[in-house]
N, C-alpha and C. Protein backbone atom coordinates (compact mmCIF):
# COMPACT_ATOMS: atom_id res chain seq x y z
N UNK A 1 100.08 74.41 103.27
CA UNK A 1 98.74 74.64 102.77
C UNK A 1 98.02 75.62 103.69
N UNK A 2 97.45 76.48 103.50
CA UNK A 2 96.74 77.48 103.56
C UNK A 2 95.20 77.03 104.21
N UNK A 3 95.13 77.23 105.31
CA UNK A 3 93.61 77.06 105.54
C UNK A 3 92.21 77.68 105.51
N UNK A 4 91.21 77.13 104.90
CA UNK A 4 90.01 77.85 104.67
C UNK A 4 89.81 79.11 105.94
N UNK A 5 89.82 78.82 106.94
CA UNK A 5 89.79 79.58 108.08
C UNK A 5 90.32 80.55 108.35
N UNK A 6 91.85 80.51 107.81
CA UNK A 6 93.02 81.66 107.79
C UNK A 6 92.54 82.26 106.56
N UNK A 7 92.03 81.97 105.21
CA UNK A 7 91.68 83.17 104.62
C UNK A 7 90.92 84.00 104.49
N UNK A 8 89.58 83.25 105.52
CA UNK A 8 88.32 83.84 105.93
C UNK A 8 88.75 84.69 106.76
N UNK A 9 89.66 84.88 108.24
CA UNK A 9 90.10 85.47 109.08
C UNK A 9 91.19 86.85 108.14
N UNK A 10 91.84 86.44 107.24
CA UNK A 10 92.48 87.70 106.30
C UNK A 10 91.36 88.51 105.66
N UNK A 11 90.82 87.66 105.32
CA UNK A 11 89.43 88.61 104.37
C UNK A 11 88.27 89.56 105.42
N UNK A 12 88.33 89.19 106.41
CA UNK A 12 87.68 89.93 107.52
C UNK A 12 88.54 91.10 107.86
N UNK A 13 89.59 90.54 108.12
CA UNK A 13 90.33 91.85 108.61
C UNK A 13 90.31 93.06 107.60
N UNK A 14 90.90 92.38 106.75
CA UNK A 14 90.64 93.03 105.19
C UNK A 14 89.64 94.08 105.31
N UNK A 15 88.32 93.73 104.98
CA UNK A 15 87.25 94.70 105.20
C UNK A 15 86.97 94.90 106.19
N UNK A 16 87.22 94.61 107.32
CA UNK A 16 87.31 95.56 108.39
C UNK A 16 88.09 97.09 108.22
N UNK A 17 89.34 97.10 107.67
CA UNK A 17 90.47 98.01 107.39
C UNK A 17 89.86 98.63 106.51
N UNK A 18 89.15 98.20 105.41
CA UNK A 18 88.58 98.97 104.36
C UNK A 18 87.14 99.86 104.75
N UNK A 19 86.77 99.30 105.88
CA UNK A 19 85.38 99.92 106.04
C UNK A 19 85.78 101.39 107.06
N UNK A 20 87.01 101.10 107.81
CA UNK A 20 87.70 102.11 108.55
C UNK A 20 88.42 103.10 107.65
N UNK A 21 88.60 102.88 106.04
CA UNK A 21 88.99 104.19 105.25
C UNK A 21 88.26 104.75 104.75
N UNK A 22 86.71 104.27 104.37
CA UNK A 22 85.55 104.91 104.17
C UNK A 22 84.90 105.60 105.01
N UNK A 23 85.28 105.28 105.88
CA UNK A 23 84.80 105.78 107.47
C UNK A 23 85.72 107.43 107.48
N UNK A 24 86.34 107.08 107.61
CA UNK A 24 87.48 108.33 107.51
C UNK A 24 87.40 109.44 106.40
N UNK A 25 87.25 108.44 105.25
CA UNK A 25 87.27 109.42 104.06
C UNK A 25 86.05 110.14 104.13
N UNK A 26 85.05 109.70 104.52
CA UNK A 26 83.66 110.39 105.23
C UNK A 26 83.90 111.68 105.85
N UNK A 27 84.36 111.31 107.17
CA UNK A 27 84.98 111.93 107.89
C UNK A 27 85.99 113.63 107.35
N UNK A 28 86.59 113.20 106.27
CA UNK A 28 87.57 114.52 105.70
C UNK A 28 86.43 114.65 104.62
N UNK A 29 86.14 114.18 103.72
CA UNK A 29 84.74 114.90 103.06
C UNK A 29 83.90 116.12 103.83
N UNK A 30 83.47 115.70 105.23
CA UNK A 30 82.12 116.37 105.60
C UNK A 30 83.64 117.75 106.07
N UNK A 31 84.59 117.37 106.66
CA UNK A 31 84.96 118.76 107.27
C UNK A 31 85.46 119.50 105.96
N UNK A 32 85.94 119.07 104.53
CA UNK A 32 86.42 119.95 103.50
C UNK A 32 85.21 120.55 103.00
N UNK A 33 83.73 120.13 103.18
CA UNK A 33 82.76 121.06 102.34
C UNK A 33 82.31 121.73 103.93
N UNK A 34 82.74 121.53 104.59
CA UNK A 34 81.90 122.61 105.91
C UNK A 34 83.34 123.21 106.58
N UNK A 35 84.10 123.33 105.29
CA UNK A 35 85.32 124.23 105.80
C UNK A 35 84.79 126.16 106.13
N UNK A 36 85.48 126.36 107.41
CA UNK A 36 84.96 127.66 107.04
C UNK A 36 85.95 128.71 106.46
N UNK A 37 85.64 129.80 106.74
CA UNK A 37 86.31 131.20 106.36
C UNK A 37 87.73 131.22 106.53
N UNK A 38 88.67 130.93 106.38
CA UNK A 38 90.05 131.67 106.85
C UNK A 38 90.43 132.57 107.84
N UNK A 39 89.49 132.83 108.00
CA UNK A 39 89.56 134.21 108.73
C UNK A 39 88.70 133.87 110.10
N UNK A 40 88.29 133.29 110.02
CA UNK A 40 87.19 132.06 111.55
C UNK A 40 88.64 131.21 112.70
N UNK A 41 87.78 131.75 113.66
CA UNK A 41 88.57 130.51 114.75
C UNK A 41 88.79 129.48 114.45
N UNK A 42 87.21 128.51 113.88
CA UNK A 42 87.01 127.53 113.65
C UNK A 42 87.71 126.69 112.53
N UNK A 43 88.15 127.67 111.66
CA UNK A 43 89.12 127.16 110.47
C UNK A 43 90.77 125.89 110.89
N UNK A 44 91.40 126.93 111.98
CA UNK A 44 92.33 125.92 112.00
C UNK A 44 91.83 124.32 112.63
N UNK A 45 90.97 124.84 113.47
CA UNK A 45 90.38 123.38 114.24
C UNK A 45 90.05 122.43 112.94
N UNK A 46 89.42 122.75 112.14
CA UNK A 46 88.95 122.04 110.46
C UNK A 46 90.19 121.28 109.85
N UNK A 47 90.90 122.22 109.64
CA UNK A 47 92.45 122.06 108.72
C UNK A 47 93.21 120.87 109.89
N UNK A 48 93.24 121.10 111.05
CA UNK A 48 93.56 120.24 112.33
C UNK A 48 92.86 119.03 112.43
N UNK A 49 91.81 118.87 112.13
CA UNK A 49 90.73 117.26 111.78
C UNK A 49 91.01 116.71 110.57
N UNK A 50 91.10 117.59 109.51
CA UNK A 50 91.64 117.22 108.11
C UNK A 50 92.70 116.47 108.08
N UNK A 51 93.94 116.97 108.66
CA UNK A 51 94.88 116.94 108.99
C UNK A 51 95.33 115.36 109.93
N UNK A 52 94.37 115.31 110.63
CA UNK A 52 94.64 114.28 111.85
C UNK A 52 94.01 112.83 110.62
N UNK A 53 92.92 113.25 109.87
CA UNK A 53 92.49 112.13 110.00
C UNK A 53 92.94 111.53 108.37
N UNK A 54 93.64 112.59 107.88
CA UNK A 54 94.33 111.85 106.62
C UNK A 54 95.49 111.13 106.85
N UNK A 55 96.14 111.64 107.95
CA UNK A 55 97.04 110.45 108.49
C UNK A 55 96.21 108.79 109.09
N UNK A 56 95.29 109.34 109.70
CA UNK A 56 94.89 108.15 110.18
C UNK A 56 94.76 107.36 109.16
N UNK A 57 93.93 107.67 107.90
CA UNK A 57 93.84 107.01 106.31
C UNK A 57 95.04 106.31 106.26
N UNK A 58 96.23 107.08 106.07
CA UNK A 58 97.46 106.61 105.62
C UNK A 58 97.79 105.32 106.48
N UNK A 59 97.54 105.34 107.81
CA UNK A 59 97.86 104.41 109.19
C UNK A 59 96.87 102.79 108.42
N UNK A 60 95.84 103.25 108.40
CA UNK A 60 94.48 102.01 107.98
C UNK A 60 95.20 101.45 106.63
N UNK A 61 95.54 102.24 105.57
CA UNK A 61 96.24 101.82 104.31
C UNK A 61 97.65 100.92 104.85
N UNK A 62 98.48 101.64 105.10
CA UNK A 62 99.49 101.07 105.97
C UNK A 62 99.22 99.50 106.75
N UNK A 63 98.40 99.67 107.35
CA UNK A 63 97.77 98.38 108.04
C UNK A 63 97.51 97.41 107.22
N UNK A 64 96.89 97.76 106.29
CA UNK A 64 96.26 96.69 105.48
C UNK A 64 97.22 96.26 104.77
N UNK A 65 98.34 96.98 104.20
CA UNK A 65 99.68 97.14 102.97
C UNK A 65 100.57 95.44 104.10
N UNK A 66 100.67 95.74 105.60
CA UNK A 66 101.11 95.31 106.69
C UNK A 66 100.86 94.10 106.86
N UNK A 67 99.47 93.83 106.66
CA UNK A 67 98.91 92.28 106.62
C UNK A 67 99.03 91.73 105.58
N UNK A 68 98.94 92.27 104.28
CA UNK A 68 99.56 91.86 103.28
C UNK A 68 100.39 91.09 103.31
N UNK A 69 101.49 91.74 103.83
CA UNK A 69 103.00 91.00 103.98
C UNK A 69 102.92 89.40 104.89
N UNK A 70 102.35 89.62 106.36
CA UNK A 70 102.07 88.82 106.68
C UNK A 70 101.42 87.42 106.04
N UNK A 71 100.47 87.79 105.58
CA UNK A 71 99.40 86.75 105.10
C UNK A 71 100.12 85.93 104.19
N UNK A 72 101.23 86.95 103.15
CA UNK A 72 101.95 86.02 101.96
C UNK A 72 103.32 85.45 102.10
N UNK A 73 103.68 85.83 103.61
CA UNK A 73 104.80 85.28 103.93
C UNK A 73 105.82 86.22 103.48
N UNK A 74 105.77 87.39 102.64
CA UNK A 74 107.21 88.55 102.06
C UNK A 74 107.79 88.81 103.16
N UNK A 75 106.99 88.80 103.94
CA UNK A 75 108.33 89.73 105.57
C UNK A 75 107.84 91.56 105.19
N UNK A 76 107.62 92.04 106.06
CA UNK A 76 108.06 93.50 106.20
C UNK A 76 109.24 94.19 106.32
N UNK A 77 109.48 95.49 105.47
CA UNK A 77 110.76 95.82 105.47
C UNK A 77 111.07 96.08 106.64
N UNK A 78 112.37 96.42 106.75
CA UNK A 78 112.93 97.39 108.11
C UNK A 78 113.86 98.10 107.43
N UNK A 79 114.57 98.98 108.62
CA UNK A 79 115.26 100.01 108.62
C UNK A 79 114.26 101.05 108.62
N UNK A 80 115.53 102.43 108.70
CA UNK A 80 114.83 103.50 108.89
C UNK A 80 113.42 104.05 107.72
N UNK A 81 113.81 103.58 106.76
CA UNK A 81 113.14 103.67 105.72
C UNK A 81 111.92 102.82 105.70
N UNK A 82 111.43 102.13 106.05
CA UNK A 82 110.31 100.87 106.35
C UNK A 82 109.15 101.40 105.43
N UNK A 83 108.52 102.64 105.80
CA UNK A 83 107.52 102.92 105.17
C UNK A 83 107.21 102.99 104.00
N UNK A 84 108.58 104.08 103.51
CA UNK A 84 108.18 104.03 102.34
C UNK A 84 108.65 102.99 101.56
N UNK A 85 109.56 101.91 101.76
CA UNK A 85 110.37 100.90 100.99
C UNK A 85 108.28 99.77 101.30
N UNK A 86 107.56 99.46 102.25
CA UNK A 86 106.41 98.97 102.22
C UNK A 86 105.61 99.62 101.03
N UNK A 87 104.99 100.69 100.94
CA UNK A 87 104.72 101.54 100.11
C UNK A 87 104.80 101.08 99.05
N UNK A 88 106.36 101.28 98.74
CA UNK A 88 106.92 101.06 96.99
C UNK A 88 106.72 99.62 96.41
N UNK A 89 107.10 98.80 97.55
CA UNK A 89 106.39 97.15 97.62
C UNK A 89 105.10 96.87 97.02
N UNK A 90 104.52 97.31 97.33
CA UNK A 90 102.97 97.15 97.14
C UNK A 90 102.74 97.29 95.44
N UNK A 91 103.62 98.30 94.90
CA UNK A 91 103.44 98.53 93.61
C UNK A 91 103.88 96.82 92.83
N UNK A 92 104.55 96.36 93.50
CA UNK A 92 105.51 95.23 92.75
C UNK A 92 104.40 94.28 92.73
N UNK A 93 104.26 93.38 91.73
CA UNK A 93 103.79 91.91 91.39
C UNK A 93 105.16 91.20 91.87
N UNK A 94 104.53 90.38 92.81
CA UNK A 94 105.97 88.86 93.35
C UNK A 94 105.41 87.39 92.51
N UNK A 95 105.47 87.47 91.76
CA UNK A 95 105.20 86.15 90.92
C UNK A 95 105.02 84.74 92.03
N UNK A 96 103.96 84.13 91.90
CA UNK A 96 103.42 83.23 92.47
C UNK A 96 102.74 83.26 93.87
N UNK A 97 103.31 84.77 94.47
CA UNK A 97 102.74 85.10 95.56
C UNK A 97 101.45 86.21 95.91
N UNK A 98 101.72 87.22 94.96
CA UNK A 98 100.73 88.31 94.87
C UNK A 98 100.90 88.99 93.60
N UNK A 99 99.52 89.92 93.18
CA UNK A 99 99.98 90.91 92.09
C UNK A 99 100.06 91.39 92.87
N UNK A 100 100.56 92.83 92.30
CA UNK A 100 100.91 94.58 92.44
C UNK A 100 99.49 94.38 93.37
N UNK A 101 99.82 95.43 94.75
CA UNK A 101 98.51 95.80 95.48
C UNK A 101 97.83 97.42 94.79
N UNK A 102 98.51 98.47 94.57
CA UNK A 102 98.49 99.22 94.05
C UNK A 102 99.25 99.90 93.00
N UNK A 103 98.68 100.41 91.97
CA UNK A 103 99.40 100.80 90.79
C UNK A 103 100.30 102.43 90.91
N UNK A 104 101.23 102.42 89.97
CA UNK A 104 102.43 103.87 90.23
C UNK A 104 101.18 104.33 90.33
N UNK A 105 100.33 105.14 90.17
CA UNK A 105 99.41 106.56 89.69
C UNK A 105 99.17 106.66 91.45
N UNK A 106 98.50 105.50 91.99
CA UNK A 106 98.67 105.71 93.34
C UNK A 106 99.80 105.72 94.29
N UNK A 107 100.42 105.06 93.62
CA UNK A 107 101.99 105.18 94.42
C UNK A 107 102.16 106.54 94.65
């Protein structure tokens, strides 16, 4: 049995992780409309923040995809492949344990 406490403590983390991809997505918003010229110094530094912090997105998604596993008991994959075999996971409904976390279109 599952305790009130442990799902309050998942659900925190939860939006914690979620408030850190809004945060971010903020973050690549303000540098894609104050992208400059091509032709500017300042351009690659832009494309280089863009760059850094859509991974970080992916890392926070990842994280959260991560606790997932934990919380429902599936186990996380391994092997070399981990990521994306987690990833493709997420699309799946496990009957009695979770739906689908995200649908193919986002896959």
């Amino acid at each position: 049995m599952v305790k009130k406490t442990e799902v309050l403590r998942f659900e925190a983390e939860i939006l914690e992780e979620l408030a850190n991809t809004k945060r971010i997505v903020g973050i690549i918003r303000s540098r894609v409309s104050g992208l400059p010229a091509p032709s500017t110094d300042a351009y690659e530094a832009y494309i280089d923040s863009i760059a850094h912090n859509l991974e970080n997105f992916y890392l926070a998604v990842e994280e959260i995809f991560k606790m997932i596993c934990v919380a429902t008991a599936e186990g996380l994959p391994e092997g070399e492949r981990w990521h994306s075999t987690l990833l493709k996971n997420m699309t799946k409904e496990i009957k009695g344990v979770r739906p689908f976390v995200i649908g193919m279109g986002t896959y």
